[in-house]
Protein backbone atom coordinates (compact mmCIF):
# COMPACT_ATOMS: atom_id res chain seq x y z
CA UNK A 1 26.30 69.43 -60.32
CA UNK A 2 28.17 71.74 -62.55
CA UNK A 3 27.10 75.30 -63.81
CA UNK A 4 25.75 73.87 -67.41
CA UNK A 5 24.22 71.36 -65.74
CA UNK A 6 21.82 73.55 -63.12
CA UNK A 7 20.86 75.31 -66.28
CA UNK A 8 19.92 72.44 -68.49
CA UNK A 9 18.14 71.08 -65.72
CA UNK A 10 16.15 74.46 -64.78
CA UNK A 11 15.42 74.63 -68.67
CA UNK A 12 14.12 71.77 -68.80
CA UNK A 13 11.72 71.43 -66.10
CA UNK A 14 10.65 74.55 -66.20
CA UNK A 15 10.10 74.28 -69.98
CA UNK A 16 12.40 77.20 -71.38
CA UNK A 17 13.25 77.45 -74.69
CA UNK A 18 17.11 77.46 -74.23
CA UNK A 19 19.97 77.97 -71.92
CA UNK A 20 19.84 81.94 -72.19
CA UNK A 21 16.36 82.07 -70.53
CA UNK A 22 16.88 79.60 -67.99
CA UNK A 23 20.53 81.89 -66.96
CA UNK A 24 17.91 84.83 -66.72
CA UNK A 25 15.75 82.99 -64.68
CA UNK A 26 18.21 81.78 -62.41
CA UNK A 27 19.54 85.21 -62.24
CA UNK A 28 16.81 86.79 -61.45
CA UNK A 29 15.72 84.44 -58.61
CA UNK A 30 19.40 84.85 -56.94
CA UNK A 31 19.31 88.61 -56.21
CA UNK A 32 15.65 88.43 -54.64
CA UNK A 33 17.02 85.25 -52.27
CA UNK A 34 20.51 87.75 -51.21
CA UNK A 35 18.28 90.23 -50.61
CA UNK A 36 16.86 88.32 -47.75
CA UNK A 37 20.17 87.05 -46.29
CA UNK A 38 22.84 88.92 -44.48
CA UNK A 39 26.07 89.99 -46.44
CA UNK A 40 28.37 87.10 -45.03
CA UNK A 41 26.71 84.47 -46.48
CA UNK A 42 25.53 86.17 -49.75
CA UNK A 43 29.37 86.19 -50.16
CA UNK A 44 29.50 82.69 -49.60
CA UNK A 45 27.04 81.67 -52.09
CA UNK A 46 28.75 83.72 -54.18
CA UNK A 47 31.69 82.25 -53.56
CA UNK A 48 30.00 78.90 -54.83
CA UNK A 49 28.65 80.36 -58.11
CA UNK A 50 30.15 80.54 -61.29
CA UNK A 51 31.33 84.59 -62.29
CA UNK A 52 27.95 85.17 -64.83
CA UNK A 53 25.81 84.28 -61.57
CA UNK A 54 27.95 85.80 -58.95
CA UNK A 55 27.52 88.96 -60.79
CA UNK A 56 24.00 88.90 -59.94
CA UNK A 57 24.39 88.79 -56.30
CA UNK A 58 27.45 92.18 -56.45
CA UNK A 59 24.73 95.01 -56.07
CA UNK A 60 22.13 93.66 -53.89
CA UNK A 61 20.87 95.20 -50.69
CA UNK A 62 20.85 93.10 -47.87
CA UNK A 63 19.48 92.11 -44.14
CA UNK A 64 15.38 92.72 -45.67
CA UNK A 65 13.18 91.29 -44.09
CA UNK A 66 9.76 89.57 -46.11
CA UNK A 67 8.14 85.83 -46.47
CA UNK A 68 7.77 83.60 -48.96
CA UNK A 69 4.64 85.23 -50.71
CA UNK A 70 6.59 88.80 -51.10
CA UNK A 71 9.81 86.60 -52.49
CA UNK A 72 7.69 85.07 -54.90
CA UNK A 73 5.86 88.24 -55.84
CA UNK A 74 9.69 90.05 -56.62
CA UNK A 75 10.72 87.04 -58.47
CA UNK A 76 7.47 87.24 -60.79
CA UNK A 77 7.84 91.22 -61.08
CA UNK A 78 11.90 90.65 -62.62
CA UNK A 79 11.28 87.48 -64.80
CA UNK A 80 8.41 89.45 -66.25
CA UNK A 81 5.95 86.13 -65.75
CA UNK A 82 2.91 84.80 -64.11
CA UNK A 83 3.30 84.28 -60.35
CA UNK A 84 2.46 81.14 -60.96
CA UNK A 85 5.02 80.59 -63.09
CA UNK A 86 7.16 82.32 -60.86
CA UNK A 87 6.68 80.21 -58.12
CA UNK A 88 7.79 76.72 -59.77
CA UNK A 89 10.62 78.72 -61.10
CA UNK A 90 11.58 79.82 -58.18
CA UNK A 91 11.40 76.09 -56.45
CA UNK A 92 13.37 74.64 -59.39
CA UNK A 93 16.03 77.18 -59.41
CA UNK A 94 16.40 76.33 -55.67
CA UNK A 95 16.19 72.90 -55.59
CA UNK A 96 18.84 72.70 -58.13
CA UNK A 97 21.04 74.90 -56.12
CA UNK A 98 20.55 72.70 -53.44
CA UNK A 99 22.70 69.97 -55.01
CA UNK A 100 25.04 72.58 -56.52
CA UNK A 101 26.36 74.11 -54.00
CA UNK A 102 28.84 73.27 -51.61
CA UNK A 103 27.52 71.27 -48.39
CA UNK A 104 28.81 74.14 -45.92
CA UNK A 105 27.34 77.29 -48.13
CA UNK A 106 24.45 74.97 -48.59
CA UNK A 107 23.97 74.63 -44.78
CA UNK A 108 24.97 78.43 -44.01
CA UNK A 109 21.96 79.16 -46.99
CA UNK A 110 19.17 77.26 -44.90
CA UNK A 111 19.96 78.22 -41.37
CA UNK A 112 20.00 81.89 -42.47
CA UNK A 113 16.42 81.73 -43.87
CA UNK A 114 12.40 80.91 -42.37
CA UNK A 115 11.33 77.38 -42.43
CA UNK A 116 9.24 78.26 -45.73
CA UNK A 117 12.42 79.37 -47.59
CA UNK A 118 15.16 77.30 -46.29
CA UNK A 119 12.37 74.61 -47.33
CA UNK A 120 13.26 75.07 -51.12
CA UNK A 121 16.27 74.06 -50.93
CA UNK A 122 16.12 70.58 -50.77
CA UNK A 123 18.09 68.35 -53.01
CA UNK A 124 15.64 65.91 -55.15
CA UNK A 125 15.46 62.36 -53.53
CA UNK A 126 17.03 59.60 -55.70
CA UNK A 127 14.31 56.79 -57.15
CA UNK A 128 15.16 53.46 -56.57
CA UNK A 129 14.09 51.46 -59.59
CA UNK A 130 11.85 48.51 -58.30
CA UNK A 131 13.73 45.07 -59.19
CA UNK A 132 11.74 41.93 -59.92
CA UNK A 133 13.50 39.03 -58.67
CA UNK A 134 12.76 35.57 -60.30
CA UNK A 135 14.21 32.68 -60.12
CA UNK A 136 13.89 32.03 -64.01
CA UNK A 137 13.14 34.53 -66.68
CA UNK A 138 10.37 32.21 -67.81
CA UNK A 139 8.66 32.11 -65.04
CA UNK A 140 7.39 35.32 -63.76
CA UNK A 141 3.73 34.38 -62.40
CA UNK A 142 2.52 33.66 -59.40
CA UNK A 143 1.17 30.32 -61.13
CA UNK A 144 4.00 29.93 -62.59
CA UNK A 145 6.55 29.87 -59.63
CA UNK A 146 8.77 31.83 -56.88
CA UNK A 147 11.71 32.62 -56.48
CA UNK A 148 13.55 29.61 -55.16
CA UNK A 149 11.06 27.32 -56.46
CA UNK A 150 11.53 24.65 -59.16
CA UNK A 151 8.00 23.77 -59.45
CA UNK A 152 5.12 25.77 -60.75
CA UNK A 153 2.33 26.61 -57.72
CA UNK A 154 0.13 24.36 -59.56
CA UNK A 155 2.17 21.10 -58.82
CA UNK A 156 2.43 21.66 -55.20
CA UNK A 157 1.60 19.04 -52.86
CA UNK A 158 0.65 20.41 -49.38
CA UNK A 159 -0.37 18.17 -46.48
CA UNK A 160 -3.73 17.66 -46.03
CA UNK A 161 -3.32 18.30 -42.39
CA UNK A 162 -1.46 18.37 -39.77
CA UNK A 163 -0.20 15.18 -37.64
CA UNK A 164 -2.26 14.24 -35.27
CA UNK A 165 -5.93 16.43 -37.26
CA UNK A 166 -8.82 14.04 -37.54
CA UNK A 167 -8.85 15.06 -41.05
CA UNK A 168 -6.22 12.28 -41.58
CA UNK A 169 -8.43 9.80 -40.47
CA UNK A 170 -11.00 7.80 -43.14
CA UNK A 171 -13.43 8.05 -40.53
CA UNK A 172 -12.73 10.43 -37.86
CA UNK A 173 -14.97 10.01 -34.81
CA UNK A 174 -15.58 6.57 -35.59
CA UNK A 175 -15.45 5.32 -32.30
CA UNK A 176 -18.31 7.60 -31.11
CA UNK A 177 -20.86 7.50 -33.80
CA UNK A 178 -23.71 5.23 -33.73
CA UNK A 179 -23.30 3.67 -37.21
CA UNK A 180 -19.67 2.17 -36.01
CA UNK A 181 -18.57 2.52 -32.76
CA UNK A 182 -18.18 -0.65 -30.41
CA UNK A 183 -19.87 0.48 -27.92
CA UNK A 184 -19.92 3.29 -25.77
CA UNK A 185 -17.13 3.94 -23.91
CA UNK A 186 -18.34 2.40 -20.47
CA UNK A 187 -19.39 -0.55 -22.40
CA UNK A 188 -15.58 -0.97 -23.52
CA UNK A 189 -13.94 -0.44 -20.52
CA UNK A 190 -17.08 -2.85 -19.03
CA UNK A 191 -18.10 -0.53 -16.30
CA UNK A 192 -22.43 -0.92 -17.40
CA UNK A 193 -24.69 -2.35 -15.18
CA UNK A 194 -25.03 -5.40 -17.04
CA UNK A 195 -21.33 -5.93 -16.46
CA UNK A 196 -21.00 -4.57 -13.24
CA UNK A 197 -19.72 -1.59 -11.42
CA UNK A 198 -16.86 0.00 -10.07
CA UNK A 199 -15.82 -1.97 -7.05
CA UNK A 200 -17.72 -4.90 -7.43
CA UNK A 201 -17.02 -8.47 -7.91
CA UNK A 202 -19.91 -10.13 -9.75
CA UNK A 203 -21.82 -8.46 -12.64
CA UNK A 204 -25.60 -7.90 -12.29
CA UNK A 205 -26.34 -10.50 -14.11
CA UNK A 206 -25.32 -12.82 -11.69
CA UNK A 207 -27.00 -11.12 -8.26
CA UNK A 208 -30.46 -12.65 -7.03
């Protein structure tokens, strides 16, 4: 990200009227932030910065020590604005740092400050667009079809059942129920008394 770009971008989501305020803001917010950090790595960021911002950082004291609240509070007293307002200014001016500065001063930046600082300065996530996949653009229903389908949902033709399901059969349990079985099952495999039994000869019938 270059130097007009950080400040279009802070403009604009911070709802500035122009470049010039949005260069005040951000060089307001970078003084408070060195005077938190030690002198080696103010240099650094400095390093990173265009000469207008650098500028900023030349004449602060550093090596103080005070948490978010108090940074926020020094950032609202110098932009002259709502703490509120100071607040989302300062997150925007160092969230578009984040992505501005070089990966090593970037990584020098964080490890010198507390979790809640080092915390801004997080780069903004990329948004992957969300990419509806049919197979034709004429079809985009679930009615209408899937992708890989050439037939709308409402011409499918699923199996009733599976294989072997009575729910093939006309008349499932047929052999069992009353109204048309042959017989029970003994009486098939002729194992009633009136046939005989299991290891005999002769059926009942026949015995005196």
């Amino acid at each position: 990200m270059t130097y007009d770009e950080l400040l279009s971008h802070v403009a604009e989501h911070a709802g500035l009227p122009g470049r010039a305020e949005a260069e005040r803001i951000v060089g307001a917010v970078l003084p408070v932030l060195g005077e938190r950090l030690s002198w080696p790595v103010v240099q650094a960021l400095a390093e990173d910065l265009p000469a207008s911002l650098a500028a900023s950082l030349r004449d602060v004291v550093p090596h103080q020590d005070f948490n978010l609240a108090e940074l926020h509070a020094r950032v609202a007293e110098r932009t002259r604005v709502p703490l509120g307002q100071a607040v989302e200014h300062t997150g925007l001016v160092c969230q578009f740092l984040a992505e501005a500065l070089s990966p090593g001063t970037l990584h020098r930046l964080r490890e010198a400050l507390p979790e809640p600082m080092s915390a801004l300065f997080t780069s903004r996530e990329p948004v992957e667009e969300f990419e509806f996949v049919h197979l034709e653009p004429g079809r985009g229903t679930l009615a209408e079809g899937r992708p890989g389908s050439h037939h709308p949902l409402s011409e499918a033709r699923p199996e009733r059942a599976h294989a072997h399901s009575v729910a093939r059969e006309d008349n499932p349990h047929g052999d069992t129920k009353l109204s048309s079985a042959r017989g029970l099952t003994q009486e098939r495999e002729q194992e009633t008394l009136a046939a005989g039994h299991p290891g005999s000869d002769r059926p009942l019938s026949e015995w005196e």
